[in-house]
PDB file of N, CA and C in Angstrom:
ATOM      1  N   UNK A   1     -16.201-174.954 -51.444  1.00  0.00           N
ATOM      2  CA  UNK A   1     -17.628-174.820 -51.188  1.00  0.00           C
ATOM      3  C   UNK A   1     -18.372-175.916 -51.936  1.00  0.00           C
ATOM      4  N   UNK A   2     -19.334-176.175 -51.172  1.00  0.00           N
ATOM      5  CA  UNK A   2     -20.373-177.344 -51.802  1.00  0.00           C
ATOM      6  C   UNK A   2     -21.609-176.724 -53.374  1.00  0.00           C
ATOM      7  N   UNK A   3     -22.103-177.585 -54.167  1.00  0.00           N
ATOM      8  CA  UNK A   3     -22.991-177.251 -54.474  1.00  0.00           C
ATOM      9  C   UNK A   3     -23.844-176.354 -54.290  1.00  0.00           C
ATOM     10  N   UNK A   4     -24.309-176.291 -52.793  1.00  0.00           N
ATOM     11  CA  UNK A   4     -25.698-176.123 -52.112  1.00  0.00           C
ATOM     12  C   UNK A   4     -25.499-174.594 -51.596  1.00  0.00           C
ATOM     13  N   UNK A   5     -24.261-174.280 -51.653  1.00  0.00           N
ATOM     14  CA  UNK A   5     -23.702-173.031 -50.735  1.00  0.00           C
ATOM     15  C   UNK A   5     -23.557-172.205 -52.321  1.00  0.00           C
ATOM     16  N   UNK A   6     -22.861-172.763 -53.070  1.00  0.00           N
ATOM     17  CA  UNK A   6     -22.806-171.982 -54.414  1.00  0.00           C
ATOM     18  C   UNK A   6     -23.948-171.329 -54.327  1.00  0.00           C
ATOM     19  N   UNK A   7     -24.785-172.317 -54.742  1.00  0.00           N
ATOM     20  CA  UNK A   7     -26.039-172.013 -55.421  1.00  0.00           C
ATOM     21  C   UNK A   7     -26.723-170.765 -54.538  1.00  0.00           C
ATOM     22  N   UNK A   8     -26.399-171.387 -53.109  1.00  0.00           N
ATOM     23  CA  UNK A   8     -27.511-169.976 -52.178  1.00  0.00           C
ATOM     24  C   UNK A   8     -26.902-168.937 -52.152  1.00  0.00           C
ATOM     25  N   UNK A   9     -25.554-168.601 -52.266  1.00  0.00           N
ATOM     26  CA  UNK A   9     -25.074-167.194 -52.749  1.00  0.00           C
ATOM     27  C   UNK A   9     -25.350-167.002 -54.175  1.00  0.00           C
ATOM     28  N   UNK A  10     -25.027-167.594 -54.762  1.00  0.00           N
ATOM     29  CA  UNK A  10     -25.709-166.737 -56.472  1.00  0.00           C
ATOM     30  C   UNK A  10     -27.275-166.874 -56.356  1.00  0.00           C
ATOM     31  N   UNK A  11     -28.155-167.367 -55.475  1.00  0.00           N
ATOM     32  CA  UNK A  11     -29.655-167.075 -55.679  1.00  0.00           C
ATOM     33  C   UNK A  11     -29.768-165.203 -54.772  1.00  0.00           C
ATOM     34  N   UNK A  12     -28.923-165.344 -53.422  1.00  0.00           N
ATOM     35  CA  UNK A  12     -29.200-164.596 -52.873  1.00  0.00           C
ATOM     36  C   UNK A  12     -28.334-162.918 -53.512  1.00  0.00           C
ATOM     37  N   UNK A  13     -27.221-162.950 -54.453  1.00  0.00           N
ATOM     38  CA  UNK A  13     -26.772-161.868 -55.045  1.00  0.00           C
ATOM     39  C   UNK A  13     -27.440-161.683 -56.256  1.00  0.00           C
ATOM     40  N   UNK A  14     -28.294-163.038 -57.101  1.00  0.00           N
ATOM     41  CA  UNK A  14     -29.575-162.437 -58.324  1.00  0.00           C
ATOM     42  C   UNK A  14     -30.552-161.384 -57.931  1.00  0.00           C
ATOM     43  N   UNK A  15     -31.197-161.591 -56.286  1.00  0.00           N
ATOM     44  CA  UNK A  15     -32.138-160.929 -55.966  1.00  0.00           C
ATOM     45  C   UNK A  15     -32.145-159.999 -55.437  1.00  0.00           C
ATOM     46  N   UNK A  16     -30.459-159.992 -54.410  1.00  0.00           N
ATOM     47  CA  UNK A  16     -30.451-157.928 -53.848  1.00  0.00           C
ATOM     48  C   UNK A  16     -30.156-157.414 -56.102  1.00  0.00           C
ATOM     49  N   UNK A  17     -29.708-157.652 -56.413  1.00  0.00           N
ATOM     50  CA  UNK A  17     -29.730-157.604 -58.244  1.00  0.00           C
ATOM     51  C   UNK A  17     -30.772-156.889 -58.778  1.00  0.00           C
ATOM     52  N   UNK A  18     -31.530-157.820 -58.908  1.00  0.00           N
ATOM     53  CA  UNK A  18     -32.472-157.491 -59.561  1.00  0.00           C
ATOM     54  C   UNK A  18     -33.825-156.528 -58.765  1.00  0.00           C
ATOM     55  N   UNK A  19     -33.694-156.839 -57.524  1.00  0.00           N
ATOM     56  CA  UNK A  19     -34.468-155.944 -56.659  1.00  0.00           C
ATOM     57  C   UNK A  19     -33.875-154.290 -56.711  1.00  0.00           C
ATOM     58  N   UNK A  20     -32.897-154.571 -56.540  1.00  0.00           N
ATOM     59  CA  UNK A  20     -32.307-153.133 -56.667  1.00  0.00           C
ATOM     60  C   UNK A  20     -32.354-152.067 -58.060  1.00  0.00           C
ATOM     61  N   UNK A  21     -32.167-152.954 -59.327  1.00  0.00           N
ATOM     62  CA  UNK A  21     -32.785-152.503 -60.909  1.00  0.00           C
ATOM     63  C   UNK A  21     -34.109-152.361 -60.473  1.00  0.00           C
ATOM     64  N   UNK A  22     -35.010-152.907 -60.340  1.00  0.00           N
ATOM     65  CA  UNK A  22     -36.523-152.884 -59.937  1.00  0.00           C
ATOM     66  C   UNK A  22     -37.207-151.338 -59.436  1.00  0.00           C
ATOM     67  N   UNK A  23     -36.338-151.312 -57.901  1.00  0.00           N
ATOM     68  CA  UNK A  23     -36.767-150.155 -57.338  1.00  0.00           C
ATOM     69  C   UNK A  23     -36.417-148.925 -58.272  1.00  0.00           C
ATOM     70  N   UNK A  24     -34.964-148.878 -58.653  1.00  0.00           N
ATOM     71  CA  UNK A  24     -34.867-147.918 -59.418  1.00  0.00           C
ATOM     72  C   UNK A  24     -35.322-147.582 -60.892  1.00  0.00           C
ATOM     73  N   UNK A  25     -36.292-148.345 -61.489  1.00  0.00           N
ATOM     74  CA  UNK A  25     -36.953-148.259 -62.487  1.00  0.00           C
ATOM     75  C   UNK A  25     -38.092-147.591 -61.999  1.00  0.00           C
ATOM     76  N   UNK A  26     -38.891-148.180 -60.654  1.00  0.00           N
ATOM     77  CA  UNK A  26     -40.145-147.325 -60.142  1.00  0.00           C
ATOM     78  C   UNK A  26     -39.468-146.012 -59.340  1.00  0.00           C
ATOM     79  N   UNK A  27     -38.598-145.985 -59.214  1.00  0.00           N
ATOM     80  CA  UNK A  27     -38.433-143.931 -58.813  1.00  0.00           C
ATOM     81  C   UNK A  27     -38.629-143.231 -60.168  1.00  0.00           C
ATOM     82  N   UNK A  28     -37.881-143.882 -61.041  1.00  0.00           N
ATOM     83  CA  UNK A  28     -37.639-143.018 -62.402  1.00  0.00           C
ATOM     84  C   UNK A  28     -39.052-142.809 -62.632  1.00  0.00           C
ATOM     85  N   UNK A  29     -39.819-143.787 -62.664  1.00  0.00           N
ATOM     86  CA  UNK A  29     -41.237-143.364 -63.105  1.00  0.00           C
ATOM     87  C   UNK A  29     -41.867-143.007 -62.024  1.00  0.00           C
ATOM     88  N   UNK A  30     -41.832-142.934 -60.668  1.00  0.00           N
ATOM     89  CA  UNK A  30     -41.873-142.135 -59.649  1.00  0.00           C
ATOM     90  C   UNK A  30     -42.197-140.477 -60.380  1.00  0.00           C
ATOM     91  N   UNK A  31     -40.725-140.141 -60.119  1.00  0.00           N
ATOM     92  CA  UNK A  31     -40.615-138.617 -60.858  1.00  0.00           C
ATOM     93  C   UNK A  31     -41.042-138.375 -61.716  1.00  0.00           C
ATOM     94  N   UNK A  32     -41.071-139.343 -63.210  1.00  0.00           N
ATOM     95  CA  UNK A  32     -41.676-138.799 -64.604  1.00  0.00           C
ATOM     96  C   UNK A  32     -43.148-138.406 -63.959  1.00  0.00           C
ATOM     97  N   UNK A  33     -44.080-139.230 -63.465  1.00  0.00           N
ATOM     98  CA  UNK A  33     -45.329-138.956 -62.818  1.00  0.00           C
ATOM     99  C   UNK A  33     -45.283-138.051 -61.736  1.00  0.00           C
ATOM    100  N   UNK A  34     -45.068-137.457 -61.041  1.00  0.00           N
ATOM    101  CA  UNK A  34     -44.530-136.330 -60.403  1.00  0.00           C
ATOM    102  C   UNK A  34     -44.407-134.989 -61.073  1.00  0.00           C
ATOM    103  N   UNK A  35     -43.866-135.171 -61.943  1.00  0.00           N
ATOM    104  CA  UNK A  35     -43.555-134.128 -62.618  1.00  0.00           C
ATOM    105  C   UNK A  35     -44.784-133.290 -63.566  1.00  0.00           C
ATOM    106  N   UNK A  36     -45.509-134.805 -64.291  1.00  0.00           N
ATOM    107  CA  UNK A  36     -46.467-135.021 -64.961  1.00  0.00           C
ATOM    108  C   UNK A  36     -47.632-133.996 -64.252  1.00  0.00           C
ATOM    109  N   UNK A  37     -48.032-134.753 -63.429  1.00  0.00           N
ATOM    110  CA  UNK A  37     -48.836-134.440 -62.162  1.00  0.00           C
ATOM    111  C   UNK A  37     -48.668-132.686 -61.892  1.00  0.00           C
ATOM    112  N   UNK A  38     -47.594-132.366 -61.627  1.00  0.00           N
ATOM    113  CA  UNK A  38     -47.541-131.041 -60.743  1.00  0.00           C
ATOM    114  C   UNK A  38     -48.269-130.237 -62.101  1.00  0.00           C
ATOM    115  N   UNK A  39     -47.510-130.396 -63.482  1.00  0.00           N
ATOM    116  CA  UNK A  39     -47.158-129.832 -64.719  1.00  0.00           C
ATOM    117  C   UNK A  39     -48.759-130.034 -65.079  1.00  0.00           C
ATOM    118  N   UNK A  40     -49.416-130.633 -64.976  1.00  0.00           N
ATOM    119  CA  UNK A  40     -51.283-130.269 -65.895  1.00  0.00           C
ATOM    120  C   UNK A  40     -52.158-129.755 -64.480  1.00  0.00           C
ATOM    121  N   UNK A  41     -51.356-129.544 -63.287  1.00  0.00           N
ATOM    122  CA  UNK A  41     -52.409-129.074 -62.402  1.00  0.00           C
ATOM    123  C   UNK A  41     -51.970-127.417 -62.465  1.00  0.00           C
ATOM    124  N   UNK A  42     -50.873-127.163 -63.001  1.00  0.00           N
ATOM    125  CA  UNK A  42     -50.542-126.223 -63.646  1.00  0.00           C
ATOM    126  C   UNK A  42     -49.763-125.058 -62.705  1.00  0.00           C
ATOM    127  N   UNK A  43     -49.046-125.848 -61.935  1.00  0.00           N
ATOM    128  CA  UNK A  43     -47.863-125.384 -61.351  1.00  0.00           C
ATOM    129  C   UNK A  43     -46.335-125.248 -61.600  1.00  0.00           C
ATOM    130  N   UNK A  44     -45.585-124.500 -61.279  1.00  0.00           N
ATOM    131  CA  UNK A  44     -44.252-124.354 -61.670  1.00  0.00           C
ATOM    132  C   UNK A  44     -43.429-125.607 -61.148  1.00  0.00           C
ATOM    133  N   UNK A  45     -43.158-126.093 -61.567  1.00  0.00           N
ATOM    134  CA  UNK A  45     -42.193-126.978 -61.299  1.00  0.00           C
ATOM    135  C   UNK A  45     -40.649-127.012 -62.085  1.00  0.00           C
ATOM    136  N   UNK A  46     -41.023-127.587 -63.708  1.00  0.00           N
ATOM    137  CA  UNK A  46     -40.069-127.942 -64.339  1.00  0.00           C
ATOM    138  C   UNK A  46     -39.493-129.205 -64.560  1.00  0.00           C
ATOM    139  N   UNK A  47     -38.660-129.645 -63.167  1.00  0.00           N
ATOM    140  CA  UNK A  47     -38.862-131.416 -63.517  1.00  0.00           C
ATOM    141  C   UNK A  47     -38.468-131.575 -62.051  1.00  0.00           C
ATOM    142  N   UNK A  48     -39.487-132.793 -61.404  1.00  0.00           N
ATOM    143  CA  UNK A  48     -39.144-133.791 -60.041  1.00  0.00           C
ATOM    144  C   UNK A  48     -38.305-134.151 -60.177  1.00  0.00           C
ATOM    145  N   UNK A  49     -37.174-133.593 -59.020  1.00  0.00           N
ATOM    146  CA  UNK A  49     -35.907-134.595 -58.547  1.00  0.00           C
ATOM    147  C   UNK A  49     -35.788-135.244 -57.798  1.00  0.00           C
ATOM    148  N   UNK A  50     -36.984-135.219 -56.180  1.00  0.00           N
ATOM    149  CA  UNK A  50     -36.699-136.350 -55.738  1.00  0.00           C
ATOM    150  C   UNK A  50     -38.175-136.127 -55.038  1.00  0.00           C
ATOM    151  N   UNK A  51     -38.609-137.515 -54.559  1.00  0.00           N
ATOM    152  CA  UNK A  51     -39.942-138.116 -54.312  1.00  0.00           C
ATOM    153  C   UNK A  51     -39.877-138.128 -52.625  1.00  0.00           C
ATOM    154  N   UNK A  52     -40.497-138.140 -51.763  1.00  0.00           N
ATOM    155  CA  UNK A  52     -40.642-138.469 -50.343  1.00  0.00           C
ATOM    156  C   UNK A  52     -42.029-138.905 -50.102  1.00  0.00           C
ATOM    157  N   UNK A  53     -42.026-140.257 -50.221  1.00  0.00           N
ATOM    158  CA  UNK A  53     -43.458-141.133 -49.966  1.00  0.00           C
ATOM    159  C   UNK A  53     -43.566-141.078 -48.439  1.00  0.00           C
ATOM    160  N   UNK A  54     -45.102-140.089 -47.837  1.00  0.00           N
ATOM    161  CA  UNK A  54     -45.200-139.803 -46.621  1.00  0.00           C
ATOM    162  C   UNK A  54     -46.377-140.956 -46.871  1.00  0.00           C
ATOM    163  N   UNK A  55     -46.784-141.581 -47.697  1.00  0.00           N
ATOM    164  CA  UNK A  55     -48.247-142.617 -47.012  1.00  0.00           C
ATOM    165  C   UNK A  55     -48.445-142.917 -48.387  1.00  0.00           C
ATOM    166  N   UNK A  56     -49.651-143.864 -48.577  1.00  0.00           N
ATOM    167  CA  UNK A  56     -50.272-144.166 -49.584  1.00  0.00           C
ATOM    168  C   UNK A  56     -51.010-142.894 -50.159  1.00  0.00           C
ATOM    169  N   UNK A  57     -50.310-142.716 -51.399  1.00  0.00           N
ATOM    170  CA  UNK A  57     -51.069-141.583 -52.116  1.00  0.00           C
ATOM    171  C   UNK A  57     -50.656-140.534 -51.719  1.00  0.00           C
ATOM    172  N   UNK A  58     -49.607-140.651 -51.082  1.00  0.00           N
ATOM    173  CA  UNK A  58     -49.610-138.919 -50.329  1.00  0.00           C
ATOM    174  C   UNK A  58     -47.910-139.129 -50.526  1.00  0.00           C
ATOM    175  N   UNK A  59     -47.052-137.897 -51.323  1.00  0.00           N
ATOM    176  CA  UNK A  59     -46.008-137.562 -51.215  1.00  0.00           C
ATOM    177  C   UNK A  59     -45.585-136.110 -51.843  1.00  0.00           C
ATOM    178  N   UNK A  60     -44.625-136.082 -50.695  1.00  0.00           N
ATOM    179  CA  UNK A  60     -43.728-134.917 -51.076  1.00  0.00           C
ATOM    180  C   UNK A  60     -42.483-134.722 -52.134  1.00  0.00           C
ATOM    181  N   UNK A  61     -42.944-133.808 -53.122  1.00  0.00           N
ATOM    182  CA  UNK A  61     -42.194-133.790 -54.306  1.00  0.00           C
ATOM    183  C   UNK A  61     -41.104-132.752 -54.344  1.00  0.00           C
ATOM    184  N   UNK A  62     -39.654-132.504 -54.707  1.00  0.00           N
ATOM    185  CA  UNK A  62     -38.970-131.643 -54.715  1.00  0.00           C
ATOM    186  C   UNK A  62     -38.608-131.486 -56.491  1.00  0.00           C
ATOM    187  N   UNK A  63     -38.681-130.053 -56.442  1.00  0.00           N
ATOM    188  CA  UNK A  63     -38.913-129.936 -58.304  1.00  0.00           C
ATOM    189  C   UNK A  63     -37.401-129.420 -58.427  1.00  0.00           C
ATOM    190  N   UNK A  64     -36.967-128.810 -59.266  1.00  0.00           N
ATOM    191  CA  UNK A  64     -35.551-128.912 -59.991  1.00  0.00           C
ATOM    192  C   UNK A  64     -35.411-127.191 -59.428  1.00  0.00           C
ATOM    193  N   UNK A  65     -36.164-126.070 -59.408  1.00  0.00           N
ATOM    194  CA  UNK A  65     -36.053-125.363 -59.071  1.00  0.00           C
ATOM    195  C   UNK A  65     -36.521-124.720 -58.022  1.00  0.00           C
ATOM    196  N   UNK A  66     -36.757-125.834 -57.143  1.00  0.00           N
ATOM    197  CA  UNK A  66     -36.701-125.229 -55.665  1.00  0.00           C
ATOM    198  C   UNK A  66     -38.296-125.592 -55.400  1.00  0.00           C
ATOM    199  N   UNK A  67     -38.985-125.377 -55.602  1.00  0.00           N
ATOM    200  CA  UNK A  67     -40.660-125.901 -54.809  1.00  0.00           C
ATOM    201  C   UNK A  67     -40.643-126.885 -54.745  1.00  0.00           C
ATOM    202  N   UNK A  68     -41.080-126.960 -53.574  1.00  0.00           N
ATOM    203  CA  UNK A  68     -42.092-128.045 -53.239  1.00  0.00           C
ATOM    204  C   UNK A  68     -43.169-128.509 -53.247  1.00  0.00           C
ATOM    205  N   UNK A  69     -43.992-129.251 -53.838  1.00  0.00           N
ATOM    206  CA  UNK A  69     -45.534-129.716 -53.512  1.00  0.00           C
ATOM    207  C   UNK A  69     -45.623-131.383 -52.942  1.00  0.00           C
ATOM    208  N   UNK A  70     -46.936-131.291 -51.949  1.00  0.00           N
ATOM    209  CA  UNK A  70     -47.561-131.958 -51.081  1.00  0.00           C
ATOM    210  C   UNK A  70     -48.493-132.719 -52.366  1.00  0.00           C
ATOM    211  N   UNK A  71     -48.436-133.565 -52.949  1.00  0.00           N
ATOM    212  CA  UNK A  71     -49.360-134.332 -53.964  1.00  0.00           C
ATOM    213  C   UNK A  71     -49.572-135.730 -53.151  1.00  0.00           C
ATOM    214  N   UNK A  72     -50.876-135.802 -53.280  1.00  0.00           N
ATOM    215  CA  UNK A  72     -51.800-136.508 -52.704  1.00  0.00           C
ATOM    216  C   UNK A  72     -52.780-136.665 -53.237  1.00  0.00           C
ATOM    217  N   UNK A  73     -54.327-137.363 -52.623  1.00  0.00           N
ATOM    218  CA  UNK A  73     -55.410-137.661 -52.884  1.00  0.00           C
ATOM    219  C   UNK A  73     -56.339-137.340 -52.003  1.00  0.00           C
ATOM    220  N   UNK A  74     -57.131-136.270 -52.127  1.00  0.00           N
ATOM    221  CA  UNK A  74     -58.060-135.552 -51.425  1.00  0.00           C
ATOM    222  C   UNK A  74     -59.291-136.691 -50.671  1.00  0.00           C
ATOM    223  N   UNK A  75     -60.011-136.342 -50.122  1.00  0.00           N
ATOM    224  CA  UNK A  75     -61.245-137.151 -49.587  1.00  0.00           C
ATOM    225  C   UNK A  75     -62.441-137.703 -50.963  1.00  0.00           C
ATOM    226  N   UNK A  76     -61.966-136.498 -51.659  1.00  0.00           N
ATOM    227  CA  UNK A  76     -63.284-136.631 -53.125  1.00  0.00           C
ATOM    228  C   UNK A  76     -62.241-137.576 -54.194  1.00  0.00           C
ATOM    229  N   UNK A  77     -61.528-138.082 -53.942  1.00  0.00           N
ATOM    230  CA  UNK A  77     -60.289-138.905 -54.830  1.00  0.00           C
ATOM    231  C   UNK A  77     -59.830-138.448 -55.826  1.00  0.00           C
ATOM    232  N   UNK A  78     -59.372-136.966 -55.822  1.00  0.00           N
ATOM    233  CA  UNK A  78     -58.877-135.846 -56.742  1.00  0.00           C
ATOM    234  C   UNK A  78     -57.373-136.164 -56.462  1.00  0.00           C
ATOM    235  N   UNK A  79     -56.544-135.854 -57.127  1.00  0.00           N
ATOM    236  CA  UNK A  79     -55.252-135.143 -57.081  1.00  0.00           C
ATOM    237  C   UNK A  79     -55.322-134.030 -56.387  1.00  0.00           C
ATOM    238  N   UNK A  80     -54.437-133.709 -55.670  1.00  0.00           N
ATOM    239  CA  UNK A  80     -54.210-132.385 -54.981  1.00  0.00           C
ATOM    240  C   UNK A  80     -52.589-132.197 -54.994  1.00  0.00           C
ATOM    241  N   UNK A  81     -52.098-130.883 -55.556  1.00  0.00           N
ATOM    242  CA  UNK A  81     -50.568-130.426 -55.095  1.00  0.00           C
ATOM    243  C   UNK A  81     -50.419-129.284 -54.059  1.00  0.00           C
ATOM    244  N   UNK A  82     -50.085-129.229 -53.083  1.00  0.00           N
ATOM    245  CA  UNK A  82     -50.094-128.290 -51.929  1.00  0.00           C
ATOM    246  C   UNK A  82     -48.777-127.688 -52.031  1.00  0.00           C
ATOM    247  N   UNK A  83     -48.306-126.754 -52.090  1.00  0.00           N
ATOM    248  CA  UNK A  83     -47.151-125.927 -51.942  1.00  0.00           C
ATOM    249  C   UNK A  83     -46.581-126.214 -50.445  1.00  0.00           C
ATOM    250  N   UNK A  84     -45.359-125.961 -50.385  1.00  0.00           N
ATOM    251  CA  UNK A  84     -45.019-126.892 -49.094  1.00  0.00           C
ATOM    252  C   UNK A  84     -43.819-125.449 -48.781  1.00  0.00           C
TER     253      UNK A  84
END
């Protein structure tokens, strides 16, 4: 292999790389905020295990013991958790 070919496979395996660390740093804090969120609006949760981004501002949260809430952003730009 040439120079030029090296180089564009190690540019192109740095970035699925580091893109992939990336995303999974924003789920983790995904859930910590999720969790956060459900926990001072003062619902049962316990802890977010997994996130389902239905839109901007609007996702579906699955908690460790089984509920669900609909957390979003109301028309008045509140937080809202909806039981699902």
């Amino acid at each position: 292999m040439n120079n030029l070919t090296k180089a564009s496979v190690l540019m192109v395996v740095m970035v699925a790389f580091f893109t992939g660390s990336s995303q999974a740093a924003e789920d983790a804090a995904l859930l910590k905020d999720m969790t956060s969120v459900i926990a001072l609006l003062g619902l049962p949760c316990g802890q977010v295990v997994s996130v389902v981004k239905k839109g901007d501002n609007d996702n579906l949260a699955t908690c460790k013991d089984g509920n669900r809430y609909r957390v979003y952003l109301n028309a008045d730009g509140r937080v809202v958790a909806q039981k699902q």
